[in-house]
PDB file of N, CA and C in Angstrom:
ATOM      1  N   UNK A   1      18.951  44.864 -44.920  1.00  0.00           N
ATOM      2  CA  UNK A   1      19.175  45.813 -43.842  1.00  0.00           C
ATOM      3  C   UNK A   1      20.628  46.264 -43.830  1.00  0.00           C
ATOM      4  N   UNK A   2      21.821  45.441 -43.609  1.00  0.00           N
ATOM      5  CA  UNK A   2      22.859  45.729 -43.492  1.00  0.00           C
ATOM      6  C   UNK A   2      23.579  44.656 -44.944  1.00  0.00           C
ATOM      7  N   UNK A   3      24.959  46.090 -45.713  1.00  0.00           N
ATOM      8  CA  UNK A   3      25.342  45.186 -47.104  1.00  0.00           C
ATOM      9  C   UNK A   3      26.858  45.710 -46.359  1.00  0.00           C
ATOM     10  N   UNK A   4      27.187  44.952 -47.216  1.00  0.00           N
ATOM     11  CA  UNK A   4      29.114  45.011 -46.763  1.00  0.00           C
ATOM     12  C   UNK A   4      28.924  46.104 -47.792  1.00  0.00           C
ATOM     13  N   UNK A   5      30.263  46.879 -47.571  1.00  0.00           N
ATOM     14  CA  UNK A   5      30.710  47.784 -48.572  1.00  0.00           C
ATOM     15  C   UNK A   5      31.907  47.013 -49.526  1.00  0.00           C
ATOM     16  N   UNK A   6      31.598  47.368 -50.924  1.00  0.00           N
ATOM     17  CA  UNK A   6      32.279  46.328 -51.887  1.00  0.00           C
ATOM     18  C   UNK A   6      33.945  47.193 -51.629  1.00  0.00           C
ATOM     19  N   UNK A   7      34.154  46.647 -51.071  1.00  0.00           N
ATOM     20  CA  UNK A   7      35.904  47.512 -50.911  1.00  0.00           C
ATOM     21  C   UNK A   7      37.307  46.397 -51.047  1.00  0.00           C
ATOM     22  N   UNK A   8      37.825  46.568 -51.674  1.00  0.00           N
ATOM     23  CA  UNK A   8      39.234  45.666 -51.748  1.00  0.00           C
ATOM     24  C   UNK A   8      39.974  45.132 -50.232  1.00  0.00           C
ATOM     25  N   UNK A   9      39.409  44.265 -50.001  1.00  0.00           N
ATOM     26  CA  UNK A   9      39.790  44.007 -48.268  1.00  0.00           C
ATOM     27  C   UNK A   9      41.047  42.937 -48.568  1.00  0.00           C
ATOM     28  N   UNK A  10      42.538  43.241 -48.536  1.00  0.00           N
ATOM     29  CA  UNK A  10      43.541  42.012 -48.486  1.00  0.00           C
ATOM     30  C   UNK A  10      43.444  41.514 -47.724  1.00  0.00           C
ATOM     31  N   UNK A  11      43.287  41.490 -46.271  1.00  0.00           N
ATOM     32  CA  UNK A  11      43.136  40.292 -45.687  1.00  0.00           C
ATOM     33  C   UNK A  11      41.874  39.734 -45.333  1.00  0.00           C
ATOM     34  N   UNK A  12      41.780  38.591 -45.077  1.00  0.00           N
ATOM     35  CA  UNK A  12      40.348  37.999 -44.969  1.00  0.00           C
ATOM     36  C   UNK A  12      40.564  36.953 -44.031  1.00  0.00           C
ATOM     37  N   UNK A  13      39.622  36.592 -43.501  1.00  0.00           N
ATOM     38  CA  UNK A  13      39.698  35.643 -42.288  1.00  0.00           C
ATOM     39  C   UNK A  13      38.491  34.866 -42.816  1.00  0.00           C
ATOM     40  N   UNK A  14      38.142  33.130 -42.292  1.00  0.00           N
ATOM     41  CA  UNK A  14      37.318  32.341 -42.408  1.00  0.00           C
ATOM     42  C   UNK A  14      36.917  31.947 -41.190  1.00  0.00           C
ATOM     43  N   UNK A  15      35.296  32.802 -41.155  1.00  0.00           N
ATOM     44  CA  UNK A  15      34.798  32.255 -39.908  1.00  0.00           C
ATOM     45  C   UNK A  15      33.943  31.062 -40.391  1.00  0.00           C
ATOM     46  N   UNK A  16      33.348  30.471 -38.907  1.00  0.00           N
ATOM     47  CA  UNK A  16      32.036  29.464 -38.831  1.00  0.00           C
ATOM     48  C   UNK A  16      30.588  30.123 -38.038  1.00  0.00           C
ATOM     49  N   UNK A  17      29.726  30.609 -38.547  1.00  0.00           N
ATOM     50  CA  UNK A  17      28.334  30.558 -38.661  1.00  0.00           C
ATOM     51  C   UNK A  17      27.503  29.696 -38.100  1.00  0.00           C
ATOM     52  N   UNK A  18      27.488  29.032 -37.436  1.00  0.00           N
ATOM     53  CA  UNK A  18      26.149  27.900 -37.164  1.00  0.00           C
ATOM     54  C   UNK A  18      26.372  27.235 -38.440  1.00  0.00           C
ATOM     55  N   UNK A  19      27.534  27.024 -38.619  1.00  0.00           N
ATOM     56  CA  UNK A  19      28.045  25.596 -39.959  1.00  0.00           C
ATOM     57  C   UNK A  19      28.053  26.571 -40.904  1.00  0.00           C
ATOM     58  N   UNK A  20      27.597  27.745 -41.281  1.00  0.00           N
ATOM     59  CA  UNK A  20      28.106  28.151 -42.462  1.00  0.00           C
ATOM     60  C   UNK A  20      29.431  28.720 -42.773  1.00  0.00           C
ATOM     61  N   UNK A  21      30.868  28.465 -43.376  1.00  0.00           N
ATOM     62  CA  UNK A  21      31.865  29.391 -43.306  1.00  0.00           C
ATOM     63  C   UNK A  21      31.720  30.621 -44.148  1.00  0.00           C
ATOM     64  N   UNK A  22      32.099  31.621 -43.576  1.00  0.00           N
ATOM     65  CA  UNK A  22      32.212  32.736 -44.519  1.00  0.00           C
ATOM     66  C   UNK A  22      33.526  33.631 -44.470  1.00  0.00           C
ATOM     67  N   UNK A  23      33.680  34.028 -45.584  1.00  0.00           N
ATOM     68  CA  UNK A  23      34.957  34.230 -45.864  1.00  0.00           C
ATOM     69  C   UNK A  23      34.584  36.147 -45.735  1.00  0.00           C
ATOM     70  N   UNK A  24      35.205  36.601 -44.660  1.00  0.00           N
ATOM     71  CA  UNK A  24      34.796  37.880 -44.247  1.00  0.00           C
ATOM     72  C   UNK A  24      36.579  38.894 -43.909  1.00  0.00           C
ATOM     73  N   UNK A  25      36.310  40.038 -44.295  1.00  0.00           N
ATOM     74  CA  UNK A  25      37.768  40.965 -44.109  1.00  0.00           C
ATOM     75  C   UNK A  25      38.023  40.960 -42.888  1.00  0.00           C
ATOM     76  N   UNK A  26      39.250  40.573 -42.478  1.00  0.00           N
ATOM     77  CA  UNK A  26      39.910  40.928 -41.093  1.00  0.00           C
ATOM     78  C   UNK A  26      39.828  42.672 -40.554  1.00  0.00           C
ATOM     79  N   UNK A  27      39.132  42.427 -39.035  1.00  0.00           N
ATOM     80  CA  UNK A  27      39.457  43.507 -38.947  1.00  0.00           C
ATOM     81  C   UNK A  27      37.803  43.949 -38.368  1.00  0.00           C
ATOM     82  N   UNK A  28      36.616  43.272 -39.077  1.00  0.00           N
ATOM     83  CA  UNK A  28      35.686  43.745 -39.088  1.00  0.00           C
ATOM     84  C   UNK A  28      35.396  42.902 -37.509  1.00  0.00           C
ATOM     85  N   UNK A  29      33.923  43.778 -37.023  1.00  0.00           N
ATOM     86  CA  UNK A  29      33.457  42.502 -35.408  1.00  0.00           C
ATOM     87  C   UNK A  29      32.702  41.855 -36.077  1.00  0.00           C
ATOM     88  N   UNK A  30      32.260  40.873 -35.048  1.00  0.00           N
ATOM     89  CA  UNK A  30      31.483  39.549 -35.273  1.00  0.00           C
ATOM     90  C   UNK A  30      29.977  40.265 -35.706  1.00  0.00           C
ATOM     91  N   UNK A  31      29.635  41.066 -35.164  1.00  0.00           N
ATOM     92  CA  UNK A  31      28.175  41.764 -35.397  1.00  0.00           C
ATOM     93  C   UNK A  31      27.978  42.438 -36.817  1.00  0.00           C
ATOM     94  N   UNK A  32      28.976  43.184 -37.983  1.00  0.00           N
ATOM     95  CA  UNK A  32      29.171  43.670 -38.954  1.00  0.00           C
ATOM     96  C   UNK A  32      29.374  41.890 -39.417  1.00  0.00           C
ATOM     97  N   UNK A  33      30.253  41.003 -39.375  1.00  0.00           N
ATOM     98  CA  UNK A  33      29.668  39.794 -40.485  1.00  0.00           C
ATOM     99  C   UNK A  33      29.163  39.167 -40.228  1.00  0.00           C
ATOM    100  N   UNK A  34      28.185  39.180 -39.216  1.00  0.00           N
ATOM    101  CA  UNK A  34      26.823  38.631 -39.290  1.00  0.00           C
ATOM    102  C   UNK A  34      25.812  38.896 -39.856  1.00  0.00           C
ATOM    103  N   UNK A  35      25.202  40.260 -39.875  1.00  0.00           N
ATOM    104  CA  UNK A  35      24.575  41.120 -40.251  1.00  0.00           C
ATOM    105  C   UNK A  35      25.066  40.980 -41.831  1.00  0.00           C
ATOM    106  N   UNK A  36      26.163  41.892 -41.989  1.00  0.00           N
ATOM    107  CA  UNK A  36      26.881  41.673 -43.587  1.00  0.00           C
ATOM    108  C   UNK A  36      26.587  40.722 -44.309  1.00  0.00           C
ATOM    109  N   UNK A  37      27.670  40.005 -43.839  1.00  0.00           N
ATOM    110  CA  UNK A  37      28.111  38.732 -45.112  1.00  0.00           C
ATOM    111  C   UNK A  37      27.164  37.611 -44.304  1.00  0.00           C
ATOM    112  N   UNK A  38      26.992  37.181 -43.420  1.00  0.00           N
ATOM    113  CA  UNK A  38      25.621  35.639 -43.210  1.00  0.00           C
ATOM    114  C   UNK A  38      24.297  36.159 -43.678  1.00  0.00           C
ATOM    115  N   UNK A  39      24.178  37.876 -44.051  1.00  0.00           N
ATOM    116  CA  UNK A  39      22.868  38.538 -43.937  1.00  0.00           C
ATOM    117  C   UNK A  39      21.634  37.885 -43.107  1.00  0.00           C
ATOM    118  N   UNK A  40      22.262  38.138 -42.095  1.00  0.00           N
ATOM    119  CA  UNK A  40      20.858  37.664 -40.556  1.00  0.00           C
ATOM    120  C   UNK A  40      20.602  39.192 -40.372  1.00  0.00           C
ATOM    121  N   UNK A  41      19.340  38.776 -40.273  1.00  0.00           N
ATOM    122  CA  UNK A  41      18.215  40.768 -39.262  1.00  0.00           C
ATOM    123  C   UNK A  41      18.369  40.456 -38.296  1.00  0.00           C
ATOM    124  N   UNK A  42      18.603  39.063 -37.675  1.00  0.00           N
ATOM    125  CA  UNK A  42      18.619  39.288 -35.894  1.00  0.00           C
ATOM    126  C   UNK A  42      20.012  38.330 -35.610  1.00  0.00           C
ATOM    127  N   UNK A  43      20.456  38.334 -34.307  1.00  0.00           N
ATOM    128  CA  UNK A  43      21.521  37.499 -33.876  1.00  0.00           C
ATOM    129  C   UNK A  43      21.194  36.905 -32.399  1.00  0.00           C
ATOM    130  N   UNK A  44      19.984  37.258 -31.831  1.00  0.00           N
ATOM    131  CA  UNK A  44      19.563  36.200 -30.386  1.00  0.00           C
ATOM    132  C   UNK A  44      18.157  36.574 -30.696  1.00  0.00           C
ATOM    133  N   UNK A  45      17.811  35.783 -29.345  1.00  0.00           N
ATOM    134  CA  UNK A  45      16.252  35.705 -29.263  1.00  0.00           C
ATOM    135  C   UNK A  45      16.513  35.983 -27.855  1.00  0.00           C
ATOM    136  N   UNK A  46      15.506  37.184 -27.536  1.00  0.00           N
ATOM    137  CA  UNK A  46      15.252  37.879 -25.873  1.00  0.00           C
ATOM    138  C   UNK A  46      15.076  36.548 -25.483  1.00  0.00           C
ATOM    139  N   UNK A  47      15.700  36.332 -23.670  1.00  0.00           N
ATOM    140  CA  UNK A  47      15.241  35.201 -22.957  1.00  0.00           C
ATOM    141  C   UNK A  47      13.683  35.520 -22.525  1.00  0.00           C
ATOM    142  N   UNK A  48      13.189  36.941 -22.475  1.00  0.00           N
ATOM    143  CA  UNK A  48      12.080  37.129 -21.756  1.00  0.00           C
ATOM    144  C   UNK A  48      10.954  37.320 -22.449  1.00  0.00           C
ATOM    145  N   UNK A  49      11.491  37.833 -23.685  1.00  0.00           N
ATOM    146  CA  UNK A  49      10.465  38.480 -24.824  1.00  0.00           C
ATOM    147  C   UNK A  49      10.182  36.681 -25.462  1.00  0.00           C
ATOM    148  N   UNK A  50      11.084  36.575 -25.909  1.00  0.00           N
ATOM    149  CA  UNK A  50      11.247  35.603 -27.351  1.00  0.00           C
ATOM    150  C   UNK A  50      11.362  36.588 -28.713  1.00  0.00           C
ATOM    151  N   UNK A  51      11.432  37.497 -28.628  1.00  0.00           N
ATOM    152  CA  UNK A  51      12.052  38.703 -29.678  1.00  0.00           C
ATOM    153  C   UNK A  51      13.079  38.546 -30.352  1.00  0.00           C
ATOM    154  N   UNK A  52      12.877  38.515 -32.253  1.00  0.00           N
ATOM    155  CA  UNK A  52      14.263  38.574 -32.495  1.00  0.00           C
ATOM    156  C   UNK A  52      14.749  39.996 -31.709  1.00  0.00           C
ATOM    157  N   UNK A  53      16.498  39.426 -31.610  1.00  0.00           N
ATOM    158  CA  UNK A  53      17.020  41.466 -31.339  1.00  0.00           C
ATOM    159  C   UNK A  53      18.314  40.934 -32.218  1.00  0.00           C
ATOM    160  N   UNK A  54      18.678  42.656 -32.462  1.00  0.00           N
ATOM    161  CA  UNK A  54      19.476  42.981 -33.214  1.00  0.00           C
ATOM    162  C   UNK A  54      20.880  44.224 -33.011  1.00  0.00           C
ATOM    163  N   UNK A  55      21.902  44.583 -32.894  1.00  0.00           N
ATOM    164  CA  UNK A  55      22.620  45.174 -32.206  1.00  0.00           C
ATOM    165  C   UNK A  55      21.831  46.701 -33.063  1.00  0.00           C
ATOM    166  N   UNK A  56      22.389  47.284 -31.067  1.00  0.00           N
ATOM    167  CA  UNK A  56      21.891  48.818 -31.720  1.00  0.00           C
ATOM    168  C   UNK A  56      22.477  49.695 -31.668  1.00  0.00           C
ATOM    169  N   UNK A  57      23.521  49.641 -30.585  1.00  0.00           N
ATOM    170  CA  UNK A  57      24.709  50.735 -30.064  1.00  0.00           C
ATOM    171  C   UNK A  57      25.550  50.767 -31.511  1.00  0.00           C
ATOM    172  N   UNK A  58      25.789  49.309 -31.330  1.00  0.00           N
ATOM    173  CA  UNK A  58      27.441  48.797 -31.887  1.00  0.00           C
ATOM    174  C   UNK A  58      28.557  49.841 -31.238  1.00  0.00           C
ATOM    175  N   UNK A  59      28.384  49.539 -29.949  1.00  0.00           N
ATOM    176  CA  UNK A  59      29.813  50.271 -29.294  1.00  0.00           C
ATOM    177  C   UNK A  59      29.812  49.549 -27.766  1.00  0.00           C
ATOM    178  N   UNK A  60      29.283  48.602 -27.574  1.00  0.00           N
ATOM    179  CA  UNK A  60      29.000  47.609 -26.408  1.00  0.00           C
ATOM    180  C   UNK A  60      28.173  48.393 -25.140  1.00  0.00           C
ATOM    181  N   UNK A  61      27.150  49.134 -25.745  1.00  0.00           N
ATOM    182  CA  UNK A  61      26.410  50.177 -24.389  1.00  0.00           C
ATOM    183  C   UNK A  61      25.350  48.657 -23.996  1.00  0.00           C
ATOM    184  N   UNK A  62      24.465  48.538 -24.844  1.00  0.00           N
ATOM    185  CA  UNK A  62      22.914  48.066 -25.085  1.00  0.00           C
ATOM    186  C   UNK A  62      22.921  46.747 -24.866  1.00  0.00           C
ATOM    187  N   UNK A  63      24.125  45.647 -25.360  1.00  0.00           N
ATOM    188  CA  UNK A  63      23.802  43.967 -25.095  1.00  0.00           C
ATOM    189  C   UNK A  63      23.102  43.531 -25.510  1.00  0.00           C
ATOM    190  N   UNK A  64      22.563  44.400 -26.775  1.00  0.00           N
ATOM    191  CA  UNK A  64      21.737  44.068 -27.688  1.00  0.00           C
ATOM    192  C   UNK A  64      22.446  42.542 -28.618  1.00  0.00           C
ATOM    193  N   UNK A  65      23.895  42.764 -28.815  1.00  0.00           N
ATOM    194  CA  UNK A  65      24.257  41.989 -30.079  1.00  0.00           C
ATOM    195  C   UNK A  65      25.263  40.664 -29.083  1.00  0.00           C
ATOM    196  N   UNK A  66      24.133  40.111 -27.768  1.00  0.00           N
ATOM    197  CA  UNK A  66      25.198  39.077 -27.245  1.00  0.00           C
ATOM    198  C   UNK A  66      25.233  37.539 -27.953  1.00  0.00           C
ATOM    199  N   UNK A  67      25.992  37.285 -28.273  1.00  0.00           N
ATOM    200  CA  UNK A  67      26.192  35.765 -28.948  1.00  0.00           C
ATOM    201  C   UNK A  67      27.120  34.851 -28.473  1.00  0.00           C
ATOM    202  N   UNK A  68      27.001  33.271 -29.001  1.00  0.00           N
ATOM    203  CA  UNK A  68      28.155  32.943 -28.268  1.00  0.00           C
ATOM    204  C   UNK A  68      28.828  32.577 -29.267  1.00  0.00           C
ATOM    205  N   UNK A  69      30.386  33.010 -28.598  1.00  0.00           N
ATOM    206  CA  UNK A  69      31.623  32.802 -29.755  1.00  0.00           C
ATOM    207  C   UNK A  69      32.453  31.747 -29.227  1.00  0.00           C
ATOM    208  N   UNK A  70      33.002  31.097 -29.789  1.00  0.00           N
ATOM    209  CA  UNK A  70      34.016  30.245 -29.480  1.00  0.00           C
ATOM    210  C   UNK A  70      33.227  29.067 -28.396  1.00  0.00           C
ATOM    211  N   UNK A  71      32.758  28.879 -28.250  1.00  0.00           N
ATOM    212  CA  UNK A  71      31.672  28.053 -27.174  1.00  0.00           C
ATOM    213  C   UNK A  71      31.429  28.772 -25.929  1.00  0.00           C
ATOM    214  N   UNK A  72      31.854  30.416 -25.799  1.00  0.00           N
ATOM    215  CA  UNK A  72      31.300  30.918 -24.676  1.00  0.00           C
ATOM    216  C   UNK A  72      30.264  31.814 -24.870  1.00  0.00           C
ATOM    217  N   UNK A  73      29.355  31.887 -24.313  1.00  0.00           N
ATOM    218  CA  UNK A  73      28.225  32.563 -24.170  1.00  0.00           C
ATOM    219  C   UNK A  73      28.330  34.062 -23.681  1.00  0.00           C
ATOM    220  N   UNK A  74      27.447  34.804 -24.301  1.00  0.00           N
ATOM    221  CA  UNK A  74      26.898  36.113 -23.795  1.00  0.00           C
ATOM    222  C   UNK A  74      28.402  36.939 -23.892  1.00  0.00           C
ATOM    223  N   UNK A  75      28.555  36.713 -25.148  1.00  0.00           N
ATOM    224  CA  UNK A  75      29.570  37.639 -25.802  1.00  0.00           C
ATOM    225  C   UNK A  75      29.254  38.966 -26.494  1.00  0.00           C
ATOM    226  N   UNK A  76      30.035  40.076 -25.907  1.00  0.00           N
ATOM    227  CA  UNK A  76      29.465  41.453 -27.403  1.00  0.00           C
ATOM    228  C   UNK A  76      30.436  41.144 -28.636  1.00  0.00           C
ATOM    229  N   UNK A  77      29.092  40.541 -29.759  1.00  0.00           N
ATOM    230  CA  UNK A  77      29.832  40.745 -30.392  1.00  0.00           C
ATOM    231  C   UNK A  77      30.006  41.746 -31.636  1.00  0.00           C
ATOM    232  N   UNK A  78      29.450  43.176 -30.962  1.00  0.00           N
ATOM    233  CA  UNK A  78      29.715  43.632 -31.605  1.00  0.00           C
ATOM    234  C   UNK A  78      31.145  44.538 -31.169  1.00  0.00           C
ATOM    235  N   UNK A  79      32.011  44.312 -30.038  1.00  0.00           N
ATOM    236  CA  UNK A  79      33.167  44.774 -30.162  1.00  0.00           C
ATOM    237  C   UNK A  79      34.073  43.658 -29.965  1.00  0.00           C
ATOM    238  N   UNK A  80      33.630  42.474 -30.565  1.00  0.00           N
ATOM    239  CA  UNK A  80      35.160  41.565 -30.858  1.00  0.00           C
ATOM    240  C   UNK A  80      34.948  41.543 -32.483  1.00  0.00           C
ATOM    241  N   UNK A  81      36.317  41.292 -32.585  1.00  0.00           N
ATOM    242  CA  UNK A  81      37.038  41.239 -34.073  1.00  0.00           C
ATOM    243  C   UNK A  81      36.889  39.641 -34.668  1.00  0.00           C
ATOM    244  N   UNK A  82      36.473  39.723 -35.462  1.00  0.00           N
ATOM    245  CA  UNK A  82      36.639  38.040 -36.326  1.00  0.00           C
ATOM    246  C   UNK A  82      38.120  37.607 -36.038  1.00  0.00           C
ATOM    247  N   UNK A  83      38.294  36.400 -36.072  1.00  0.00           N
ATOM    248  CA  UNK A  83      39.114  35.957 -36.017  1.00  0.00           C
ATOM    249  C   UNK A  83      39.725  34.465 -37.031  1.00  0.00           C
ATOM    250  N   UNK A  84      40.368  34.039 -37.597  1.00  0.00           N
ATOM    251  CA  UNK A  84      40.254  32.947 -38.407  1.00  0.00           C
ATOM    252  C   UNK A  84      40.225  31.932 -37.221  1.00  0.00           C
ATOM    253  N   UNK A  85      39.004  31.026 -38.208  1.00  0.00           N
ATOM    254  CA  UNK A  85      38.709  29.958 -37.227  1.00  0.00           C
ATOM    255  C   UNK A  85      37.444  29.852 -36.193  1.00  0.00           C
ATOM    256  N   UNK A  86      37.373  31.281 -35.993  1.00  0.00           N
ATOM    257  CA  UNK A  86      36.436  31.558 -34.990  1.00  0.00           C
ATOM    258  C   UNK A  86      34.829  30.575 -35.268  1.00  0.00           C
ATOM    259  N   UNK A  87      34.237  30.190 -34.372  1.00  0.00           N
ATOM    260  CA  UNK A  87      33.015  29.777 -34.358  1.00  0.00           C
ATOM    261  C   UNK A  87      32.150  30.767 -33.519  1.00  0.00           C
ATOM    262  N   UNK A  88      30.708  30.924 -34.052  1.00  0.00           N
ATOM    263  CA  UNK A  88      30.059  31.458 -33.794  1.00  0.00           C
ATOM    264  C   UNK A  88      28.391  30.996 -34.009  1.00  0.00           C
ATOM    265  N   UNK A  89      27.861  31.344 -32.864  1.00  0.00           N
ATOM    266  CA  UNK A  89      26.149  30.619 -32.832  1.00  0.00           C
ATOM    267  C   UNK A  89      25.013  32.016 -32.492  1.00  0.00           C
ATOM    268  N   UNK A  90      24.368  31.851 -32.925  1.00  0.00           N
ATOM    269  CA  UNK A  90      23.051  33.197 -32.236  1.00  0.00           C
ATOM    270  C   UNK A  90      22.871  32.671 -30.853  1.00  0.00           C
ATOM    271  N   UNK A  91      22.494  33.400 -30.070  1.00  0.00           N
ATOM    272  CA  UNK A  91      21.655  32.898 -28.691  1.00  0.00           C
ATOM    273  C   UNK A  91      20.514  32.751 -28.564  1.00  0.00           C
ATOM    274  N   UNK A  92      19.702  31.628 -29.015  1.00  0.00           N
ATOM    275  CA  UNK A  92      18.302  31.707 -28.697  1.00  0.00           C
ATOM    276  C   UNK A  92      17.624  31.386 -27.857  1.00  0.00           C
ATOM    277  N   UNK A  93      17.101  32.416 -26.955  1.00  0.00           N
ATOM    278  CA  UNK A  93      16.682  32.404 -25.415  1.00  0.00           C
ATOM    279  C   UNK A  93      17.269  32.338 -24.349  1.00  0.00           C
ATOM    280  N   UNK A  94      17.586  31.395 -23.270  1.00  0.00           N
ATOM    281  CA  UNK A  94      18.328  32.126 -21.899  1.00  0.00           C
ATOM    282  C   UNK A  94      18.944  31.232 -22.158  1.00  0.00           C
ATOM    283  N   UNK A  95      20.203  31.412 -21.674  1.00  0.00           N
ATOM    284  CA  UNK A  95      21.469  30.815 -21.558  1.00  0.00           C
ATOM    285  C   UNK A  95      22.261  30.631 -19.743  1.00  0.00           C
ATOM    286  N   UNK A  96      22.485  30.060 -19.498  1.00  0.00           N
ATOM    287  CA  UNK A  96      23.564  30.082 -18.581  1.00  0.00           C
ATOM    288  C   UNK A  96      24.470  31.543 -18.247  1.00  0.00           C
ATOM    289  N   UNK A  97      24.131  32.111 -17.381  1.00  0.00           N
ATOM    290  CA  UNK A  97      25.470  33.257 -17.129  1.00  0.00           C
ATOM    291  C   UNK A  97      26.789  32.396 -16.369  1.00  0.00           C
ATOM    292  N   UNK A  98      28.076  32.706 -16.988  1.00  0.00           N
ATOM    293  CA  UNK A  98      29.025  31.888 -16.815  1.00  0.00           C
ATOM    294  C   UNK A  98      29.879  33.127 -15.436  1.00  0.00           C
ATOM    295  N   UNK A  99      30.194  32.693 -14.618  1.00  0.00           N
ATOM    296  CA  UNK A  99      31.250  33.124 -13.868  1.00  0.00           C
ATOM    297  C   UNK A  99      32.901  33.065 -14.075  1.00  0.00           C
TER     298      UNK A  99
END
């Protein structure tokens, strides 16, 4: 569904995956190397459906692409930026809304 574009990226950042690291260009969001470089079709599971979903805006309209990053939940991630170090999990099913 979604391929990285083979492009000369100098910098690169090392994220964490649900334990996998991947070595992805700085710069890109969490939703482009997920999709990309972990090649996942989905990144949560509806709390109501049980549906994979998958981001659709990619411009933070829809909340289609919420995940949790860093141990917080119900993140867009399709407008945060990788970060080195960063951890990252899919959301599968309902989660806690955090205040």
């Amino acid at each position: 569904m979604f391929e990285q574009i083979k492009e000369n990226h100098k910098e690169r950042v090392t994220i964490d995956f649900e334990g996998n690291l991947l070595d992805v260009p700085a710069g890109i969001t969490v939703a482009a190397a997920v999709m990309g470089y972990a090649k996942q079709e989905f990144i949560r599971i509806s709390p109501s459906t049980g549906d994979k979903r998958a981001p659709f805006c990619f411009m933070g309209v829809c909340h289609e692409c919420l995940m949790e990053i860093d141990g917080k939940t119900n993140q867009q991630a399709c407008i945060i930026e990788v970060r080195q170090g960063m951890h990252i999990k899919r959301q599968m099913g309902p989660v806690e809304v955090e205040s």
